[in-house]
N, C-alpha and C. Protein backbone atom coordinates (compact mmCIF):
# COMPACT_ATOMS: atom_id res chain seq x y z
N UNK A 1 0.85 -1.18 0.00
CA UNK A 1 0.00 0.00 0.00
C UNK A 1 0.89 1.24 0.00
N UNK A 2 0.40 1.79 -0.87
CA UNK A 2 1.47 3.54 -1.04
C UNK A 2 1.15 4.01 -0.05
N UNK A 3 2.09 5.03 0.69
CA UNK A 3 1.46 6.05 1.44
C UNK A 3 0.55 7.17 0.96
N UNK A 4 -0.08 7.78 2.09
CA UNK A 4 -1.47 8.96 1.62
C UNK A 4 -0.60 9.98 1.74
N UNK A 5 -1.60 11.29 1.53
CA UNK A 5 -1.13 12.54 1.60
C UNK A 5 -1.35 12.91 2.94
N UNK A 6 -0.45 13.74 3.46
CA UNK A 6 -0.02 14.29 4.49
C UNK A 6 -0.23 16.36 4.64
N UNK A 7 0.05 16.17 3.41
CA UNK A 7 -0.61 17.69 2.95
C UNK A 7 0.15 18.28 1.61
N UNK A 8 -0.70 19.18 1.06
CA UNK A 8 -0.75 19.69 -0.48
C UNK A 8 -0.40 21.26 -0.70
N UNK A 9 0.09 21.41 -1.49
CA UNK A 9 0.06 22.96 -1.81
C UNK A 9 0.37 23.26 -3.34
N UNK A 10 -0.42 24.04 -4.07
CA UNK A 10 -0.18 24.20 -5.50
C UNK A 10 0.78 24.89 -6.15
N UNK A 11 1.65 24.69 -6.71
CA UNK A 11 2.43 25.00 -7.64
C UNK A 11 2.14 26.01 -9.04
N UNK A 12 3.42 26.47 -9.46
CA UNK A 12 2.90 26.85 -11.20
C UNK A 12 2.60 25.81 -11.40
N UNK A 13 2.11 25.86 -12.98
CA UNK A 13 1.67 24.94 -14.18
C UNK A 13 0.90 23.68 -14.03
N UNK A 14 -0.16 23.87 -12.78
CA UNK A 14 -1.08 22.75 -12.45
C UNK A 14 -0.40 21.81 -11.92
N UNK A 15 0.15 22.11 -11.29
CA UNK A 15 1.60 20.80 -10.47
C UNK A 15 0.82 21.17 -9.16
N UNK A 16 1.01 19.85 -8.43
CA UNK A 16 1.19 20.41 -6.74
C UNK A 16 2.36 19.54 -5.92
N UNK A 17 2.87 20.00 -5.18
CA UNK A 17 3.71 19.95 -4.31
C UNK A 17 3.16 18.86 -3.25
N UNK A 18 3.82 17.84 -3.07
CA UNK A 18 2.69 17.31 -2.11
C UNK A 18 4.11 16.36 -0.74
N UNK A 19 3.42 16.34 -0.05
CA UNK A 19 4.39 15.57 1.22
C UNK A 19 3.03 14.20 2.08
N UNK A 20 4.13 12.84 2.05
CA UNK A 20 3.41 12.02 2.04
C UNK A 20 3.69 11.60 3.19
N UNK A 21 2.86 10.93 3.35
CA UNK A 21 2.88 10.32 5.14
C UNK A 21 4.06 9.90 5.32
N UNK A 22 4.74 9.23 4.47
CA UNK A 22 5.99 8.81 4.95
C UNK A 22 7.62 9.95 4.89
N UNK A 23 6.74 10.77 4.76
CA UNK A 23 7.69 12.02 4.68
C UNK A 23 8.22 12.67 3.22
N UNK A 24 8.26 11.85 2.35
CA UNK A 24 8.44 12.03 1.01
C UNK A 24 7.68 12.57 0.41
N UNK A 25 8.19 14.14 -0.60
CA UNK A 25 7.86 15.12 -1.20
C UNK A 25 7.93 14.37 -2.89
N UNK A 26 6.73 14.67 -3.32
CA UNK A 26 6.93 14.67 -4.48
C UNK A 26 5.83 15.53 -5.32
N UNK A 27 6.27 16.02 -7.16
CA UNK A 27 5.48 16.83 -7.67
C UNK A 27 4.91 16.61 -8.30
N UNK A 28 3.31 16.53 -8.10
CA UNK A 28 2.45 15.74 -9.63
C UNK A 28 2.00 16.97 -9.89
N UNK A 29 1.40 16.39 -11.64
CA UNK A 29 1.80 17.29 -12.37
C UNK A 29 0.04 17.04 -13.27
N UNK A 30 -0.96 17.83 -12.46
CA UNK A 30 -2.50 17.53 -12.74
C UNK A 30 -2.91 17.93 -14.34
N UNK A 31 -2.02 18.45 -15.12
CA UNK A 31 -2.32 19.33 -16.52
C UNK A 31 -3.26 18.04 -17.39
N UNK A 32 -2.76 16.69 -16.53
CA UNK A 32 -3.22 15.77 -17.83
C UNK A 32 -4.77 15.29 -17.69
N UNK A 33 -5.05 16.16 -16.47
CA UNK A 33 -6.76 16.10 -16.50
C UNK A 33 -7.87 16.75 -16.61
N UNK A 34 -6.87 17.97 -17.19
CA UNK A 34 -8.26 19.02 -17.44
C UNK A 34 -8.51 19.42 -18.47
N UNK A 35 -8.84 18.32 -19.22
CA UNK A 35 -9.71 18.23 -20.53
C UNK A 35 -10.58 17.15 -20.01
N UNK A 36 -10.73 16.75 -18.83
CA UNK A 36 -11.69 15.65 -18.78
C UNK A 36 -13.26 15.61 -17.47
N UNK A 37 -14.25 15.47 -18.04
CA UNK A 37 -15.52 15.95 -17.37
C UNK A 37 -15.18 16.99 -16.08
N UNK A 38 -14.97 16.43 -15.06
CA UNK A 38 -15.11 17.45 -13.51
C UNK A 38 -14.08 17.98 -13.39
N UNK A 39 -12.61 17.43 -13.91
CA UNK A 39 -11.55 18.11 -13.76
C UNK A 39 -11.48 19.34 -14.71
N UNK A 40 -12.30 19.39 -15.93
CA UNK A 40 -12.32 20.86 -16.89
C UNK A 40 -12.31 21.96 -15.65
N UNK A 41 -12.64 22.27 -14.59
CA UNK A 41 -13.08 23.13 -13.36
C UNK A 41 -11.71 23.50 -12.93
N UNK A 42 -10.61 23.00 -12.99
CA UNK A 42 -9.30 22.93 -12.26
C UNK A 42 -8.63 23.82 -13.66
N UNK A 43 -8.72 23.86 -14.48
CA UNK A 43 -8.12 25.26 -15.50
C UNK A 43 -7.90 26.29 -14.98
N UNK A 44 -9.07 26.91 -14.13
CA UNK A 44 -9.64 28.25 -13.77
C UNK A 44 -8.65 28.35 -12.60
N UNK A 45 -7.51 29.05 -12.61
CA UNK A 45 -6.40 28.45 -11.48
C UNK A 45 -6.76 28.71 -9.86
N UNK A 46 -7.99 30.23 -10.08
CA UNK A 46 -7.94 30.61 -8.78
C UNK A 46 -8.58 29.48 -8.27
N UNK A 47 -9.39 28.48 -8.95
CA UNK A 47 -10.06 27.29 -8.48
C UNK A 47 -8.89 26.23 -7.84
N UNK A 48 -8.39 26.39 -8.69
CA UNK A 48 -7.27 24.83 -8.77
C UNK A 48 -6.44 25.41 -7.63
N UNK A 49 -5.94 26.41 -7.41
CA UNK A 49 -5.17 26.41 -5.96
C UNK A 49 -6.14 26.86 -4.50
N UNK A 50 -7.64 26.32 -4.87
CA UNK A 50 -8.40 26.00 -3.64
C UNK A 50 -8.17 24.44 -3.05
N UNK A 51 -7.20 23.68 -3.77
CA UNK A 51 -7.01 22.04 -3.54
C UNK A 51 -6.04 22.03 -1.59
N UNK A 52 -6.91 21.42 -1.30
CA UNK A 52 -6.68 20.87 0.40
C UNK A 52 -6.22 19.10 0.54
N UNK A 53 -5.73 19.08 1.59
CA UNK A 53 -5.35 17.73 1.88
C UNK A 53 -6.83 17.01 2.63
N UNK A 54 -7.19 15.82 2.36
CA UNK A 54 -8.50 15.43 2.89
C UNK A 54 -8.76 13.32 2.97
N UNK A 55 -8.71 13.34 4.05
CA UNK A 55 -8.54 11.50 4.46
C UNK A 55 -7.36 11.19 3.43
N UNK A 56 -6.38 12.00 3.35
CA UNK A 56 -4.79 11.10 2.54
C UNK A 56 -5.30 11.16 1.13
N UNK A 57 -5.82 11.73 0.38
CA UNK A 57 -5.81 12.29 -0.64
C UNK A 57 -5.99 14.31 -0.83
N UNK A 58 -6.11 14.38 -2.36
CA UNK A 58 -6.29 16.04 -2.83
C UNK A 58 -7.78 15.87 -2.63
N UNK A 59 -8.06 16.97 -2.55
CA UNK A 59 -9.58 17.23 -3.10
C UNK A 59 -9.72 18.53 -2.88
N UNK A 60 -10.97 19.24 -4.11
CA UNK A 60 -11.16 20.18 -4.56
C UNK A 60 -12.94 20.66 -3.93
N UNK A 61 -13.09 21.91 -3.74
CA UNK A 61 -14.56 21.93 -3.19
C UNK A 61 -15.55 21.47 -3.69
N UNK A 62 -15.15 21.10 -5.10
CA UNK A 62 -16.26 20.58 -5.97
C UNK A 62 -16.43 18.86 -6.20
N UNK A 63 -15.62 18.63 -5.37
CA UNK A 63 -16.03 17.14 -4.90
C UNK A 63 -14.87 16.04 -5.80
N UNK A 64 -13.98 17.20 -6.75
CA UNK A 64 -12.86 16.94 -7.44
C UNK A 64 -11.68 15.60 -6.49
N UNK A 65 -11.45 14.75 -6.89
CA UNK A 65 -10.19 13.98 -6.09
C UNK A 65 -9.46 13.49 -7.41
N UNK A 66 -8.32 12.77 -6.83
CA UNK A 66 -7.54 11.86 -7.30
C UNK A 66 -6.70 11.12 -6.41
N UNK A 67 -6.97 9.35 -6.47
CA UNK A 67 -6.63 8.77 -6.16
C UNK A 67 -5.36 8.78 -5.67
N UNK A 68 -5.08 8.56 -4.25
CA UNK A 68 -4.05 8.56 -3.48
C UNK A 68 -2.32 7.99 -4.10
N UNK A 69 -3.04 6.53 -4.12
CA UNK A 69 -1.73 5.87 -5.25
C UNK A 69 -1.47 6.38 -6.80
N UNK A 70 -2.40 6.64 -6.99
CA UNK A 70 -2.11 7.76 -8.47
C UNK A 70 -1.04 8.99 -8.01
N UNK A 71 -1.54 9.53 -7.50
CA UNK A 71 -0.35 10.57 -6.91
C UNK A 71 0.72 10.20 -6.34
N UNK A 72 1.10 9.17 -5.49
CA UNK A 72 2.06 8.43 -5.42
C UNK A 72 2.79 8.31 -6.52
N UNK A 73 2.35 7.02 -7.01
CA UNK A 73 2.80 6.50 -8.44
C UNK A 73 3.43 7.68 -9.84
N UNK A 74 2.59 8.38 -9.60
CA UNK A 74 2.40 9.12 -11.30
C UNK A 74 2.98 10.35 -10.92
N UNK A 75 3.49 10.65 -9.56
CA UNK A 75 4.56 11.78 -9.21
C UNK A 75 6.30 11.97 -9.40
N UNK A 76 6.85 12.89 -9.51
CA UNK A 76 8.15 12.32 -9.44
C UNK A 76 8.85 13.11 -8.17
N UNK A 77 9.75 12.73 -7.73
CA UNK A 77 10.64 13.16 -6.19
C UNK A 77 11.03 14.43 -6.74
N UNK A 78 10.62 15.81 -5.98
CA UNK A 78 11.53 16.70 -5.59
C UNK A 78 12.85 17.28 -5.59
C-alpha cells in the first residue's frame, strides 16, 4: 500500500507539491486532467489552488479527487 497525503500545496503549471505520510515530497503534475468531465473546473487556477489535503488524498470543493496511489505513483521526487 502507497502512502497517503499528508498535505498539499499548489504550484505553477497545475503541479502540486505534495508531502506524504511517509515524509516524502513529491510533484504531480494535474495538466493531464483538465480536458476531462469534472476536472475541466481545475483550469480556472484561482479554483485549482483551492485544492486541500482530505482522508490522505487532494480534493477540490467541488467534490474533485484523485486517487491517493495515483499521486504516489504518477509523481516524481523533488
Amino acid at each position: 500500500m502507497n502512502p497517503r497525503v499528508k498535505s498539499v500545496k499548489p504550484i505553477e503549471g497545475y503541479k502540486l507539491d505534495i508531502i506524504f505520510e511517509n515524509d516524502e515530497e513529491k510533484i504531480y503534475d494535474c495538466s493531464c486532467h483538465l480536458d476531462f468531465g469534472v476536472f475541466k473546473e481545475l483550469k480556472d487556477k484561482n479554483y485549482f489552488r483551492q485544492v486541500r489535503c482530505n482522508d490522505g488524498t487532494v480534493v477540490w470543493p467541488h467534490d474533485q479527487d484523485i486517487c491517493p496511489d495515483t499521486l504516489y505513483i504518477d509523481s516524481i521526487t523533488k
